[in-house]
PDB file of N, CA and C in Angstrom:
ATOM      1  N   UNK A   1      23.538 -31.120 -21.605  1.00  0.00           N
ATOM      2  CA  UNK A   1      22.863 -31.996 -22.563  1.00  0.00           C
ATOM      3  C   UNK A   1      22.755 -33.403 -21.965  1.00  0.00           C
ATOM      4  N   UNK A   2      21.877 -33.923 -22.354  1.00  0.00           N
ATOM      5  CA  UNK A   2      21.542 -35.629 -21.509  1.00  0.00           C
ATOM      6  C   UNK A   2      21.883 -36.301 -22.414  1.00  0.00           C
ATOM      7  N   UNK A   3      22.242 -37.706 -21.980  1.00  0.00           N
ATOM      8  CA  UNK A   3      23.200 -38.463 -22.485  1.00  0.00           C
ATOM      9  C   UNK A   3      22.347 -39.493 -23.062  1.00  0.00           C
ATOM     10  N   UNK A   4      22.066 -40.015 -23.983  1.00  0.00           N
ATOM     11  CA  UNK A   4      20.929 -41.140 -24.575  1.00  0.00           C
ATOM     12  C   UNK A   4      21.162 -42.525 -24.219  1.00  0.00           C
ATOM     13  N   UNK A   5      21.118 -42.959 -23.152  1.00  0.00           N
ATOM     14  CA  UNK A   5      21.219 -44.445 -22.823  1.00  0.00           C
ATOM     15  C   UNK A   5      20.778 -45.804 -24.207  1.00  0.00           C
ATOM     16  N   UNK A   6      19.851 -45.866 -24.911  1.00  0.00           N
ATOM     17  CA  UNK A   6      18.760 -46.276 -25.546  1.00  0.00           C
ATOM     18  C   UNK A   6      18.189 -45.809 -26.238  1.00  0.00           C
ATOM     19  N   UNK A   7      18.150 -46.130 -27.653  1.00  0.00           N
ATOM     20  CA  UNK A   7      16.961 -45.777 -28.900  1.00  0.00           C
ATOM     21  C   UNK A   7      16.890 -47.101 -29.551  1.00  0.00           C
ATOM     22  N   UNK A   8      15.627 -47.342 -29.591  1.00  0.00           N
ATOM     23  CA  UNK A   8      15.122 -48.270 -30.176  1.00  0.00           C
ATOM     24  C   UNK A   8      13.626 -48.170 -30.800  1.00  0.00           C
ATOM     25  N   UNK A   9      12.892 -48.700 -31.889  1.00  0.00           N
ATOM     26  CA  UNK A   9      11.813 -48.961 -31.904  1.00  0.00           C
ATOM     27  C   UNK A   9      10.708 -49.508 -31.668  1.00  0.00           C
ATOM     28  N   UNK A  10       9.830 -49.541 -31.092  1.00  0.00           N
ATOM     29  CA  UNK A  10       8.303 -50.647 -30.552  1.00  0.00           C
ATOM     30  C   UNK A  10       7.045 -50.419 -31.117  1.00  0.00           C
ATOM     31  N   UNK A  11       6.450 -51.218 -30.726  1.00  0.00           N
ATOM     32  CA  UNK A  11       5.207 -51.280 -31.628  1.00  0.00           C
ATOM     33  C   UNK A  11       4.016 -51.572 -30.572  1.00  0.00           C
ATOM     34  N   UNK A  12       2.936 -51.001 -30.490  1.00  0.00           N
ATOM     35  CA  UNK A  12       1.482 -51.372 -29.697  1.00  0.00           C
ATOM     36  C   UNK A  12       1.423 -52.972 -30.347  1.00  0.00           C
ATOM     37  N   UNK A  13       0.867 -53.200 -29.150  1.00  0.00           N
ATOM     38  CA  UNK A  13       0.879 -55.271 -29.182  1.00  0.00           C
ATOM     39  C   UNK A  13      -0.746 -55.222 -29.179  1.00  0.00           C
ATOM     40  N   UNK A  14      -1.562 -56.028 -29.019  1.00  0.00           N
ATOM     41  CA  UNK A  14      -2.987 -56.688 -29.413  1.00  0.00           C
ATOM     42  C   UNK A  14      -3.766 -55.356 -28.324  1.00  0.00           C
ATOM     43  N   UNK A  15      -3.021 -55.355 -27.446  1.00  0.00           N
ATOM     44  CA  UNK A  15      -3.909 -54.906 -25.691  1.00  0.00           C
ATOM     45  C   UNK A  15      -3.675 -53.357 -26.582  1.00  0.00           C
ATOM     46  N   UNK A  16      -2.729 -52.958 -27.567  1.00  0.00           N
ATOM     47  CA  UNK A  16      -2.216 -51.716 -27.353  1.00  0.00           C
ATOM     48  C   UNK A  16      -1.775 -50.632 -26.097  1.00  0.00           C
ATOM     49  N   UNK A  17      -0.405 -51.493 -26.199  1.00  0.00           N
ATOM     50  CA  UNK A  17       0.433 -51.366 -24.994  1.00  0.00           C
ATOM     51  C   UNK A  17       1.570 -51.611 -25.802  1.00  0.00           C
ATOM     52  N   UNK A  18       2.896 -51.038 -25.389  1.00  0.00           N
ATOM     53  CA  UNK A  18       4.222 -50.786 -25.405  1.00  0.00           C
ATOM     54  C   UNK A  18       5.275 -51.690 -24.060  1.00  0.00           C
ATOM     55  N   UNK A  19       5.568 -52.346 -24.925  1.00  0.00           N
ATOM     56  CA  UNK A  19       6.968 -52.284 -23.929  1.00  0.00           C
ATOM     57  C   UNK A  19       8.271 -51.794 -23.987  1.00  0.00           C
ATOM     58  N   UNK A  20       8.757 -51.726 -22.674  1.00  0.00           N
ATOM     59  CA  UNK A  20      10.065 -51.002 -22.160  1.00  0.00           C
ATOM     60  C   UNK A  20      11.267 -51.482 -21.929  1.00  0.00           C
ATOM     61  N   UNK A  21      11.862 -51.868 -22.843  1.00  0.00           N
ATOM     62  CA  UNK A  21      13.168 -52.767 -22.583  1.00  0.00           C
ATOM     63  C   UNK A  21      14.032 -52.148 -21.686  1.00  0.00           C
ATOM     64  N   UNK A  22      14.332 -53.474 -20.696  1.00  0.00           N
ATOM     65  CA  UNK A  22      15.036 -53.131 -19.293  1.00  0.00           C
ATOM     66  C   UNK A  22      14.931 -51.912 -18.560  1.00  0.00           C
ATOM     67  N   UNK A  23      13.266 -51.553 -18.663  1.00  0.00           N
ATOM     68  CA  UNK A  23      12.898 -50.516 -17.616  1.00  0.00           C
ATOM     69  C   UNK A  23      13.699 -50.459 -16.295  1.00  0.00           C
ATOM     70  N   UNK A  24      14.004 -49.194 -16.042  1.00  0.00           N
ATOM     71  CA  UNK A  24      14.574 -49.215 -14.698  1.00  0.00           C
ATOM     72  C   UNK A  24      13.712 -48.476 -13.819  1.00  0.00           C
ATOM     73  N   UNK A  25      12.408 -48.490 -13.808  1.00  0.00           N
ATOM     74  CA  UNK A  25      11.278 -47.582 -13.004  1.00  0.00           C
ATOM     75  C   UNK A  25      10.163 -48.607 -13.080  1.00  0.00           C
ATOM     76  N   UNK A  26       9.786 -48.842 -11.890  1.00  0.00           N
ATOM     77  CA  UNK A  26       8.128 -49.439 -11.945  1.00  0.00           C
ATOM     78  C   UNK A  26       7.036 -48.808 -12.315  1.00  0.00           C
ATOM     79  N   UNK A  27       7.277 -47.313 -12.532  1.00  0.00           N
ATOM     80  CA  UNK A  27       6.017 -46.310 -12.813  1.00  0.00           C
ATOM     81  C   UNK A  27       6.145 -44.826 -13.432  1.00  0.00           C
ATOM     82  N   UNK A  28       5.543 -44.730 -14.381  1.00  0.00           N
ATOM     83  CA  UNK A  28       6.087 -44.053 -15.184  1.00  0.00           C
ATOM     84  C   UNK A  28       4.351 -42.563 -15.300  1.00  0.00           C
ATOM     85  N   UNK A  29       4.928 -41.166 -15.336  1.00  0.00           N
ATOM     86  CA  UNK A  29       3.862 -40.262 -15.859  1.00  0.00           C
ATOM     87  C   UNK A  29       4.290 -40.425 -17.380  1.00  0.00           C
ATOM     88  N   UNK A  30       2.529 -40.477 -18.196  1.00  0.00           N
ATOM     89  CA  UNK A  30       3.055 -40.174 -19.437  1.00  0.00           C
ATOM     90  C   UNK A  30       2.259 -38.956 -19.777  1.00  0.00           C
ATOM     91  N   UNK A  31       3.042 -37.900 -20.644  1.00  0.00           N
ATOM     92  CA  UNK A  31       2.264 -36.934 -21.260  1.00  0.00           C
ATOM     93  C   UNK A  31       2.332 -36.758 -22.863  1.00  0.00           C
ATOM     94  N   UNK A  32       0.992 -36.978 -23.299  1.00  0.00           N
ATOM     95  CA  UNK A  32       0.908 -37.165 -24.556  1.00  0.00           C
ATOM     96  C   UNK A  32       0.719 -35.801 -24.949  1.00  0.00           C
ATOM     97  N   UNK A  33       1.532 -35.368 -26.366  1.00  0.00           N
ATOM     98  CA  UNK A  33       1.141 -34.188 -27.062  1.00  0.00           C
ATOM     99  C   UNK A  33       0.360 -34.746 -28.438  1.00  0.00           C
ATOM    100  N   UNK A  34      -0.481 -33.061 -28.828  1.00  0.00           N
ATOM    101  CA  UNK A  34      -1.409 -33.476 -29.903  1.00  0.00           C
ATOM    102  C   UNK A  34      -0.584 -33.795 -31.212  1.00  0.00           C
ATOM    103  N   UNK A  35       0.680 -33.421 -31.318  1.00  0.00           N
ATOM    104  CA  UNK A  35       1.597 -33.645 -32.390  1.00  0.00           C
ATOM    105  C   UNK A  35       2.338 -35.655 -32.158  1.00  0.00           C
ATOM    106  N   UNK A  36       1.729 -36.119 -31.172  1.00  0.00           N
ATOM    107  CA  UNK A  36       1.789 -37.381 -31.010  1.00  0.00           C
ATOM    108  C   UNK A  36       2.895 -38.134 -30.548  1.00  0.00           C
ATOM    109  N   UNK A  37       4.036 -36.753 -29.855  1.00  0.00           N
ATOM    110  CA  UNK A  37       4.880 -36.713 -29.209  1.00  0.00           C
ATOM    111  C   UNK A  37       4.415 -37.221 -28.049  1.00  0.00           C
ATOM    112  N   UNK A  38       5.135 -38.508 -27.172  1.00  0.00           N
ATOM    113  CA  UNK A  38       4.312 -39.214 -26.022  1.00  0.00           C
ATOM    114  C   UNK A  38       6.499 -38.929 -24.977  1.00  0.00           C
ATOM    115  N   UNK A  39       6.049 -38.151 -23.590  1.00  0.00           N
ATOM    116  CA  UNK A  39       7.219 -38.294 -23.313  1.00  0.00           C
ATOM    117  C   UNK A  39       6.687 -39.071 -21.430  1.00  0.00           C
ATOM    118  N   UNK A  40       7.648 -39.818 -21.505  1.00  0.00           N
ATOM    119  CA  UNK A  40       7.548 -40.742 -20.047  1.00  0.00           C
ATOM    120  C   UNK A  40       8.446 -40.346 -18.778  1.00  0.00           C
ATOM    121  N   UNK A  41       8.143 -39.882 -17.452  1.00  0.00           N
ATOM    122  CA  UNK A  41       9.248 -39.852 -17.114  1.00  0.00           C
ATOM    123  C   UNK A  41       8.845 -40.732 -15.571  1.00  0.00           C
ATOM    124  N   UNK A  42      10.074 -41.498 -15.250  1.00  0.00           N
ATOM    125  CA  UNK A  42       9.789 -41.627 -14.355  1.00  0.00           C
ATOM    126  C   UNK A  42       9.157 -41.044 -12.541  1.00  0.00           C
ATOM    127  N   UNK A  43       7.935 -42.080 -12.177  1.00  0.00           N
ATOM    128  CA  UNK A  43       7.627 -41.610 -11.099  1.00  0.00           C
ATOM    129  C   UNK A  43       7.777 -42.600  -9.360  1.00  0.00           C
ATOM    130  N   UNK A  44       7.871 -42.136  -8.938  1.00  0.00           N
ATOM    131  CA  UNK A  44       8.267 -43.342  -7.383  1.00  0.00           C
ATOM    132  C   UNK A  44       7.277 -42.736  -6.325  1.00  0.00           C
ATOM    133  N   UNK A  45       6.336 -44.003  -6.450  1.00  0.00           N
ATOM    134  CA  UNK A  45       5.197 -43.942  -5.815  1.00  0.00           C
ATOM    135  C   UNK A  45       5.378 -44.142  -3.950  1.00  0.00           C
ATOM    136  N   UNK A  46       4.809 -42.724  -3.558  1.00  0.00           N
ATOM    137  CA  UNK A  46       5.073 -43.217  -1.643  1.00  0.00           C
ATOM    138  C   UNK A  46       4.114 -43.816  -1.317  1.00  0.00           C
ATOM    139  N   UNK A  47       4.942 -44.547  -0.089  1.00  0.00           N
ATOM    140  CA  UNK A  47       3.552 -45.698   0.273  1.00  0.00           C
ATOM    141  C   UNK A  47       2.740 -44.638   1.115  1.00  0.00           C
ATOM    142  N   UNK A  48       1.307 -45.597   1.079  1.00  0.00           N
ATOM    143  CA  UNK A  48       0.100 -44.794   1.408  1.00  0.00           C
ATOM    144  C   UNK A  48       0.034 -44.367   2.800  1.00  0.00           C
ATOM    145  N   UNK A  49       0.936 -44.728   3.605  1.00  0.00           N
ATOM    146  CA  UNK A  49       0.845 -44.132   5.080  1.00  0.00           C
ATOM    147  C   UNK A  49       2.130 -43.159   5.809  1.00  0.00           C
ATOM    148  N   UNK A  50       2.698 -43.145   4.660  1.00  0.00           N
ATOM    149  CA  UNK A  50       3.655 -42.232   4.743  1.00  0.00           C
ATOM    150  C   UNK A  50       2.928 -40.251   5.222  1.00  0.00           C
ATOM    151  N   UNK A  51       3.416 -39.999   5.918  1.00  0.00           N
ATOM    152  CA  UNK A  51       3.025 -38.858   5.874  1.00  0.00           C
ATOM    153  C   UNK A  51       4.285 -38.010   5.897  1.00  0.00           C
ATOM    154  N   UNK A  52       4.268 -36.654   5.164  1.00  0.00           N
ATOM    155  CA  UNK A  52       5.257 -35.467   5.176  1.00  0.00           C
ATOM    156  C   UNK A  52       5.305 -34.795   6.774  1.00  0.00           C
ATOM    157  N   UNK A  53       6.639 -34.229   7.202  1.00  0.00           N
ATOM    158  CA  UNK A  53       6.890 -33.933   8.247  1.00  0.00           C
ATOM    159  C   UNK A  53       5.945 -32.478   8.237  1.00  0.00           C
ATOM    160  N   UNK A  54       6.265 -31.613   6.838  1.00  0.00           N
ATOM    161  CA  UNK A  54       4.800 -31.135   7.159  1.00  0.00           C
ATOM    162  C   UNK A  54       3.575 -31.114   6.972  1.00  0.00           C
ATOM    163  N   UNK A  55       3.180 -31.803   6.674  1.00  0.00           N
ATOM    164  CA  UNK A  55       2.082 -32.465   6.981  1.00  0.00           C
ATOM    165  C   UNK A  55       1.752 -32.597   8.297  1.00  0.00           C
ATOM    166  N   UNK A  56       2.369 -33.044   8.717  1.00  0.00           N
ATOM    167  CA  UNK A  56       1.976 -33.785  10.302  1.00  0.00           C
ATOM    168  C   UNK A  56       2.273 -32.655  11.053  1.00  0.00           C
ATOM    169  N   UNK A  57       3.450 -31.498  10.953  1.00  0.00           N
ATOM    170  CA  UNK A  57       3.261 -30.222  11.433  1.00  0.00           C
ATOM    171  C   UNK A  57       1.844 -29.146  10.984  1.00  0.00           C
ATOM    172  N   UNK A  58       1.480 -29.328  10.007  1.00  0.00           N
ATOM    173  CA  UNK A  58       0.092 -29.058   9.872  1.00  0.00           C
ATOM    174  C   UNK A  58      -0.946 -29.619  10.827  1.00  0.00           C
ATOM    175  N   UNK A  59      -0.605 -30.944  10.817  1.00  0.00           N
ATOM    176  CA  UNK A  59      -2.184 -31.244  11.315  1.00  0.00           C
ATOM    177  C   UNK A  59      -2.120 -31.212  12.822  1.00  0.00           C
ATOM    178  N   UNK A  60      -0.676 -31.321  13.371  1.00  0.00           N
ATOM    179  CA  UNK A  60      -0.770 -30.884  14.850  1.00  0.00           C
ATOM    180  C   UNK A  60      -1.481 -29.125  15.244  1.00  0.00           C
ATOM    181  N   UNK A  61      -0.874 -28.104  14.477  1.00  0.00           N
ATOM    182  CA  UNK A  61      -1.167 -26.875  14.535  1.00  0.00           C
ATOM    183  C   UNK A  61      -2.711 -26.930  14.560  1.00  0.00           C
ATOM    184  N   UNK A  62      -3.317 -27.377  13.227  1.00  0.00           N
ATOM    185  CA  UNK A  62      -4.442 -27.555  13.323  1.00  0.00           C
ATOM    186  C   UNK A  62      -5.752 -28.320  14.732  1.00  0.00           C
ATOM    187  N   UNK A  63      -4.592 -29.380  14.988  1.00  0.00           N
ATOM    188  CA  UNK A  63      -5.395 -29.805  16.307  1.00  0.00           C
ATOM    189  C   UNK A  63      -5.292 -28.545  17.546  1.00  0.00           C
ATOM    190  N   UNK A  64      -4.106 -27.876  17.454  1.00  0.00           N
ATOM    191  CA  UNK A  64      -3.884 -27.032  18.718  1.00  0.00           C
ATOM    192  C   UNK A  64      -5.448 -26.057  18.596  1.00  0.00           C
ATOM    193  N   UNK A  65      -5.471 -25.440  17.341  1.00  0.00           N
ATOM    194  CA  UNK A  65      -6.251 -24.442  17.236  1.00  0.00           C
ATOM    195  C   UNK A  65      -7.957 -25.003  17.477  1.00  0.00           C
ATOM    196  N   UNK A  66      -8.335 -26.328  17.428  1.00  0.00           N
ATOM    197  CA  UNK A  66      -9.207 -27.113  17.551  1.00  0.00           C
ATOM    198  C   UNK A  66      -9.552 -26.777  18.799  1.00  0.00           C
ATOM    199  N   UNK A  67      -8.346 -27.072  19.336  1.00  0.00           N
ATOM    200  CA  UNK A  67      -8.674 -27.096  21.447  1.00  0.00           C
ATOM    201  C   UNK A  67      -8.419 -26.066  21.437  1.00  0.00           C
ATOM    202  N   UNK A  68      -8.505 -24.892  21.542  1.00  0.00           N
ATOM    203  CA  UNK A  68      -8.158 -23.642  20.939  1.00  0.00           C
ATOM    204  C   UNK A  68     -10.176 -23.169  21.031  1.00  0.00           C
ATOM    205  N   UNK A  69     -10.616 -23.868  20.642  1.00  0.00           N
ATOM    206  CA  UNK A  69     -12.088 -23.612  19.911  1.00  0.00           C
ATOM    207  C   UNK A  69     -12.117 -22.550  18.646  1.00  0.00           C
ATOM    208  N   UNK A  70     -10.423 -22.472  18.046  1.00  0.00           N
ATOM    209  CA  UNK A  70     -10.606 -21.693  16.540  1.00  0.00           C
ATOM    210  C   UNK A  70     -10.811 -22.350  15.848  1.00  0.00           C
ATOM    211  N   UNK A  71     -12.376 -22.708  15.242  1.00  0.00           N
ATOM    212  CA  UNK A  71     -12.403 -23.493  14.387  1.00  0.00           C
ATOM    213  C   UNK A  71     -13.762 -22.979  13.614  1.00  0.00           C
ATOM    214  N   UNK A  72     -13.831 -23.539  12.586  1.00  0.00           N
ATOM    215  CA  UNK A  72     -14.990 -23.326  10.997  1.00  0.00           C
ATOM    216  C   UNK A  72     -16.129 -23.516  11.801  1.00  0.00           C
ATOM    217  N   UNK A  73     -17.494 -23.620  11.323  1.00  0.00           N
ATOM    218  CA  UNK A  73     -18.876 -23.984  11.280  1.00  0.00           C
ATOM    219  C   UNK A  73     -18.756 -25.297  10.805  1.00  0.00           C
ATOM    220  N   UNK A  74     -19.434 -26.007  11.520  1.00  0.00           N
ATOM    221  CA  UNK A  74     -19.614 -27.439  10.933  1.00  0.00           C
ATOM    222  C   UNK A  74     -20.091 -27.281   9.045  1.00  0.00           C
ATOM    223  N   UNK A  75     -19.664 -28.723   8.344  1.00  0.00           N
ATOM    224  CA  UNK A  75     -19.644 -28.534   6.938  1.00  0.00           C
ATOM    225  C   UNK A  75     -21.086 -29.525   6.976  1.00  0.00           C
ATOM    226  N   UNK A  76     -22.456 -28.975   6.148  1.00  0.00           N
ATOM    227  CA  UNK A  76     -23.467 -29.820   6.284  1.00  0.00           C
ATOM    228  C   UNK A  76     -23.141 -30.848   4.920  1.00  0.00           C
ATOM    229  N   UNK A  77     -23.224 -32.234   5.145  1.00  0.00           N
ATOM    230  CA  UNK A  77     -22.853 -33.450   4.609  1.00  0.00           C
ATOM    231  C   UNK A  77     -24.005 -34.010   4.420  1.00  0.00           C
ATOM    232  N   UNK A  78     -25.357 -33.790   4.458  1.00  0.00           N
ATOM    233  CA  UNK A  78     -26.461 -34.021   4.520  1.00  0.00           C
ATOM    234  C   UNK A  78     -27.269 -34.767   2.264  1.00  0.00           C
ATOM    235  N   UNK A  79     -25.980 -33.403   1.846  1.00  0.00           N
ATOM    236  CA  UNK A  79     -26.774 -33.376   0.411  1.00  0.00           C
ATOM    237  C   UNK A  79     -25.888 -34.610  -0.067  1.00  0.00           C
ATOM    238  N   UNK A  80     -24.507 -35.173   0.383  1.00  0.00           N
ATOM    239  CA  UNK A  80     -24.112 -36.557  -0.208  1.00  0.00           C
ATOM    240  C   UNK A  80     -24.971 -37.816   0.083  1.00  0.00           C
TER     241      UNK A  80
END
């Protein structure tokens, strides 16, 4: 069972927006239900040049098979 740090009440301000007393997350997913149940949980955003180890084991494989000449048909880009 989880332990309740905090209950309190808030109210939408002019912008209709909420605040978060002594948030401890800069970024939050919210998922709203139609019963108007709204639950937040925190999210921790990676920076944009971060890449996953596989990832980058992907895209090496992928280059091998390139020089390789295993590769697709060109994609025609013509209709954007």
């Amino acid at each position: 069972m989880e332990t309740i740090l905090k209950s309190y009440d808030t109210k939408l301000d002019s912008k209709n927006r909420i605040s978060i007393r002594g948030a401890r997350f800069d970024y939050y997913s919210v998922t709203e239900y139609e019963n108007g149940k709204i639950v937040l949980e925190p999210r921790v955003l990676v920076a944009p040049f971060e890449v996953s180890e596989n990832t980058l084991s992907m895209m090496d494989k992928s280059m091998e098979n390139l020089k390789k000449g295993k590769a697709g048909k060109p994609i025609d880009l013509n209709g954007f």
